[in-house]
N, C-alpha and C. Protein backbone atom coordinates (compact mmCIF):
# COMPACT_ATOMS: atom_id res chain seq x y z
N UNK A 1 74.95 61.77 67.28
CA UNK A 1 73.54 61.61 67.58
C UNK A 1 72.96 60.66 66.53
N UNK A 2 72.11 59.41 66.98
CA UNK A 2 71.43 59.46 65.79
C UNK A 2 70.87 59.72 65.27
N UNK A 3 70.86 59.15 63.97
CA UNK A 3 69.74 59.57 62.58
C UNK A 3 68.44 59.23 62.94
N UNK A 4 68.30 58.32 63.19
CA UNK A 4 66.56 58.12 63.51
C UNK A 4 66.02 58.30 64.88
N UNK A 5 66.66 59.65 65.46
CA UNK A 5 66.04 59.86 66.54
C UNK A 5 65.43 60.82 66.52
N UNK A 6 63.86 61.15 66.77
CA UNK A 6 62.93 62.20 66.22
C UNK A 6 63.38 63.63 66.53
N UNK A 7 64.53 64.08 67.78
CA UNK A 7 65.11 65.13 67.91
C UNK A 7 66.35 65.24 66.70
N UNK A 8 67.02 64.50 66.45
CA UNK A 8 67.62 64.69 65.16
C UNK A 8 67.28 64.94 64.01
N UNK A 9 66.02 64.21 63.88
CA UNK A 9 65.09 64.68 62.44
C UNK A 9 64.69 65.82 62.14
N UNK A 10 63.65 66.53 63.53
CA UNK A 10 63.59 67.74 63.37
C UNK A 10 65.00 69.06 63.26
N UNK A 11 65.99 68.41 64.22
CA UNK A 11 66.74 69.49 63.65
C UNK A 11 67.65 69.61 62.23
N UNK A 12 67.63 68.40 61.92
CA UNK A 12 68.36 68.96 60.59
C UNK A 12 67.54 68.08 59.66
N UNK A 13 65.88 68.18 59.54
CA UNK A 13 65.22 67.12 58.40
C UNK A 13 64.95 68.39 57.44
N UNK A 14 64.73 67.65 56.38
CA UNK A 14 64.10 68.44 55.35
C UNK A 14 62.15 68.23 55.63
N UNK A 15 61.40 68.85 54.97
CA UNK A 15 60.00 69.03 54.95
C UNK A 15 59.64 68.43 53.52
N UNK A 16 58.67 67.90 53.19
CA UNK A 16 58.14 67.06 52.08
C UNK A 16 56.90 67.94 51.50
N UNK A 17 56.96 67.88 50.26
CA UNK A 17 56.34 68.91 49.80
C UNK A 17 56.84 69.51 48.31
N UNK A 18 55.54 70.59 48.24
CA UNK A 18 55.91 71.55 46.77
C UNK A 18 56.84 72.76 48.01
N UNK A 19 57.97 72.87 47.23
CA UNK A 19 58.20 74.66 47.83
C UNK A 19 57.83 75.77 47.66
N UNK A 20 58.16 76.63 48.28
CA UNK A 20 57.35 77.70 48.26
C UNK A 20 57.76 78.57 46.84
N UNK A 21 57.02 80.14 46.78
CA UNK A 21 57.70 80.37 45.79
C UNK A 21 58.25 81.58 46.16
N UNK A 22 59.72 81.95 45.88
CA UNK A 22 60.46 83.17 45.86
C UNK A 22 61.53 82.64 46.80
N UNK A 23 62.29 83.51 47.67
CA UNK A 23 63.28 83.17 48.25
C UNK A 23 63.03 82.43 49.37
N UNK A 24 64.07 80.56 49.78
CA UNK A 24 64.26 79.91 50.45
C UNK A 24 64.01 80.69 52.18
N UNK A 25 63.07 79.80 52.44
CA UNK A 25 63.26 80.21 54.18
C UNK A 25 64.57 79.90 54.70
N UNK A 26 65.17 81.04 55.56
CA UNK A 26 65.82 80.31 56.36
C UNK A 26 65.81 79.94 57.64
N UNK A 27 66.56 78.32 57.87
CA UNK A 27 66.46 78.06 58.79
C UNK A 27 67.06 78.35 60.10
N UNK A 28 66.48 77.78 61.34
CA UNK A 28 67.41 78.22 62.48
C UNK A 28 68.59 77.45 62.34
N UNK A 29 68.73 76.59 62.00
CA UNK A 29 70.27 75.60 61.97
C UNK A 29 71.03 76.95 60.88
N UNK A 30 70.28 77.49 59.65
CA UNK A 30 71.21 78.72 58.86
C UNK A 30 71.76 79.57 59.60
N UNK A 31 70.80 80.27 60.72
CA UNK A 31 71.24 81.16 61.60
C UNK A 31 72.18 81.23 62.46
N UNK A 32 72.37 79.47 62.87
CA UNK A 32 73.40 79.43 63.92
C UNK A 32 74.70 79.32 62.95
N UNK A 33 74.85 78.67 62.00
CA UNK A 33 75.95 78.72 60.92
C UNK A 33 76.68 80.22 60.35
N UNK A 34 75.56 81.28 60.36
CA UNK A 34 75.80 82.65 59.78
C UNK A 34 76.49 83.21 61.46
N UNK A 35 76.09 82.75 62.29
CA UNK A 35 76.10 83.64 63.62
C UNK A 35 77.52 82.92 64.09
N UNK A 36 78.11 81.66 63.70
CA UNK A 36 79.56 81.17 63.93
C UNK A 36 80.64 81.97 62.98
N UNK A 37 79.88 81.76 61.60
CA UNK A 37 81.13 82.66 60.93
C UNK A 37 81.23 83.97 61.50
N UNK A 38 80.24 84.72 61.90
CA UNK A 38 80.72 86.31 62.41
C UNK A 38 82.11 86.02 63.63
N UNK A 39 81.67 85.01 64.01
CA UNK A 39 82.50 85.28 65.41
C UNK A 39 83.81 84.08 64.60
N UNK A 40 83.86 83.91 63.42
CA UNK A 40 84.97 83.09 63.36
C UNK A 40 85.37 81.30 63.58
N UNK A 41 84.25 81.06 64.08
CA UNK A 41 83.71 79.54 64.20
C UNK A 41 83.29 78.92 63.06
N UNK A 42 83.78 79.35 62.06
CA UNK A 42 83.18 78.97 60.90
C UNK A 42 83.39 77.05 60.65
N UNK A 43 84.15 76.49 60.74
CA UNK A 43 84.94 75.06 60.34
C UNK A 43 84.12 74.60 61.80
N UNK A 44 83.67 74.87 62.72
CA UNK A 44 83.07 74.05 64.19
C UNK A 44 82.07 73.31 63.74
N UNK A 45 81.99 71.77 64.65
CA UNK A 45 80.73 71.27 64.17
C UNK A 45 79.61 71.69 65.47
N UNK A 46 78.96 72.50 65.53
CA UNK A 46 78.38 73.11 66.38
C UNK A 46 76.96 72.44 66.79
N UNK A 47 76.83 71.18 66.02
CA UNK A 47 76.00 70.67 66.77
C UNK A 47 76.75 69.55 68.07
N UNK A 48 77.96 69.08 67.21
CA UNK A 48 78.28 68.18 68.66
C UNK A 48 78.78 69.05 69.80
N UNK A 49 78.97 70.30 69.11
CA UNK A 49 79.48 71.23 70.59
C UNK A 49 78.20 71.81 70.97
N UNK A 50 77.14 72.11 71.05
CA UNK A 50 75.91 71.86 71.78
C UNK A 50 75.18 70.59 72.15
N UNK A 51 75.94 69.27 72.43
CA UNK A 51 75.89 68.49 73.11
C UNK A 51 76.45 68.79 74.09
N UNK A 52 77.26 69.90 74.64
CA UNK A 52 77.95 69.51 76.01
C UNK A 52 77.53 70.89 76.51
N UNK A 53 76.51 71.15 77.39
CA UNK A 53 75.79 72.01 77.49
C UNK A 53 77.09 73.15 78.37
N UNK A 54 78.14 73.19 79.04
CA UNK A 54 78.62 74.03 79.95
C UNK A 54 79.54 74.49 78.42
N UNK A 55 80.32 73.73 77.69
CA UNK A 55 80.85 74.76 76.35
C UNK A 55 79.96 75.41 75.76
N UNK A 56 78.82 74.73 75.69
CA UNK A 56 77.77 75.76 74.73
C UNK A 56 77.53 77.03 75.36
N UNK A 57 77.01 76.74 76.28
CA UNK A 57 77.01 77.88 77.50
C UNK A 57 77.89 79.17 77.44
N UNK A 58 79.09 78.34 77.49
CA UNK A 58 80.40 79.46 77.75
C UNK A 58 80.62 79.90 76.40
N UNK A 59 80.13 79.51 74.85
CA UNK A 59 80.32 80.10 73.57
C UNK A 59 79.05 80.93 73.71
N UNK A 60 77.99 81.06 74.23
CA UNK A 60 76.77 82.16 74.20
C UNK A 60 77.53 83.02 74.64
N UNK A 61 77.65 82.73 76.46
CA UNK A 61 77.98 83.97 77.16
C UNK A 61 79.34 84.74 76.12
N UNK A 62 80.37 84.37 75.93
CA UNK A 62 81.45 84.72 75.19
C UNK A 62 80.99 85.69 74.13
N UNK A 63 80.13 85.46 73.46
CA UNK A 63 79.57 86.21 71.94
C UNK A 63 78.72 87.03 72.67
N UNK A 64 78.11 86.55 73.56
CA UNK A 64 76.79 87.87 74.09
C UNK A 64 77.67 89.05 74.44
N UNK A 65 78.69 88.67 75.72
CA UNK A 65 79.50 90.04 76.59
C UNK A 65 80.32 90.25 75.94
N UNK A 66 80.96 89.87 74.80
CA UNK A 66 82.22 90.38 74.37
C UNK A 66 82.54 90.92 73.33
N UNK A 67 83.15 92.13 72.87
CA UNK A 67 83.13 92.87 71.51
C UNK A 67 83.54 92.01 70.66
N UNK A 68 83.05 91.84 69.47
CA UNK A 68 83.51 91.46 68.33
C UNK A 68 84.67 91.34 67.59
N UNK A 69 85.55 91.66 68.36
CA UNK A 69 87.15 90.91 67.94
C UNK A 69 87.67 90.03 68.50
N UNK A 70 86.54 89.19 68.72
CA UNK A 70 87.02 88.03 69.88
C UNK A 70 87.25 86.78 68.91
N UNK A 71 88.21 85.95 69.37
CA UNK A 71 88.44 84.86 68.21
C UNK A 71 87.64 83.30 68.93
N UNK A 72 87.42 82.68 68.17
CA UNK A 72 86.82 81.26 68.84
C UNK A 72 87.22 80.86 69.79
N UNK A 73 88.64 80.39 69.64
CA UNK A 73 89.14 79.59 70.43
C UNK A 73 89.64 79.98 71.91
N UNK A 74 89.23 81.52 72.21
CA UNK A 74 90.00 81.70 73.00
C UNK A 74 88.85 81.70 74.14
N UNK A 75 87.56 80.95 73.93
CA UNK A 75 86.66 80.89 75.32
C UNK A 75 86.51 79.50 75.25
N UNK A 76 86.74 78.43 74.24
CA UNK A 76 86.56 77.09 74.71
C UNK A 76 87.89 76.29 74.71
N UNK A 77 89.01 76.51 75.55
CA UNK A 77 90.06 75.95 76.22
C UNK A 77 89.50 75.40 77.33
């Protein structure tokens, strides 16, 4: 994707500014990173695999219906 495309900016820009004070917000891009390692996706670049909307798809449904000993790779073959 590119860099200077205003949907790219917002998803992974930083904000300009004083920060806040006490502990870092986190972001939704953190959440989707914390929510790959549970399921073992940890090393995925998960934004170019939410470019292809029917894998993305099939990694939701996969994590939504399926118990938690499910390994990555075995819903995007």
């Amino acid at each position: 994707m590119e860099e200077r495309r205003g949907v790219y900016r917002v998803l992974v820009g930083k904000s300009e500014g004083k920060s806040p004070l006490g502990r870092p917000r986190r972001r939704w891009e953190d959440n989707i990173k914390m929510d790959f390692q549970e399921v073992g996706c940890g090393g995925m670049d998960w934004i170019e695999l939410a470019q292809d909307r029917d894998r993305w798809r099939a990694l939701v449904n996969a994590v939504m219906n399926l118990p938690s000993s499910i390994k990555c790779g075995e819903f995007l073959d």
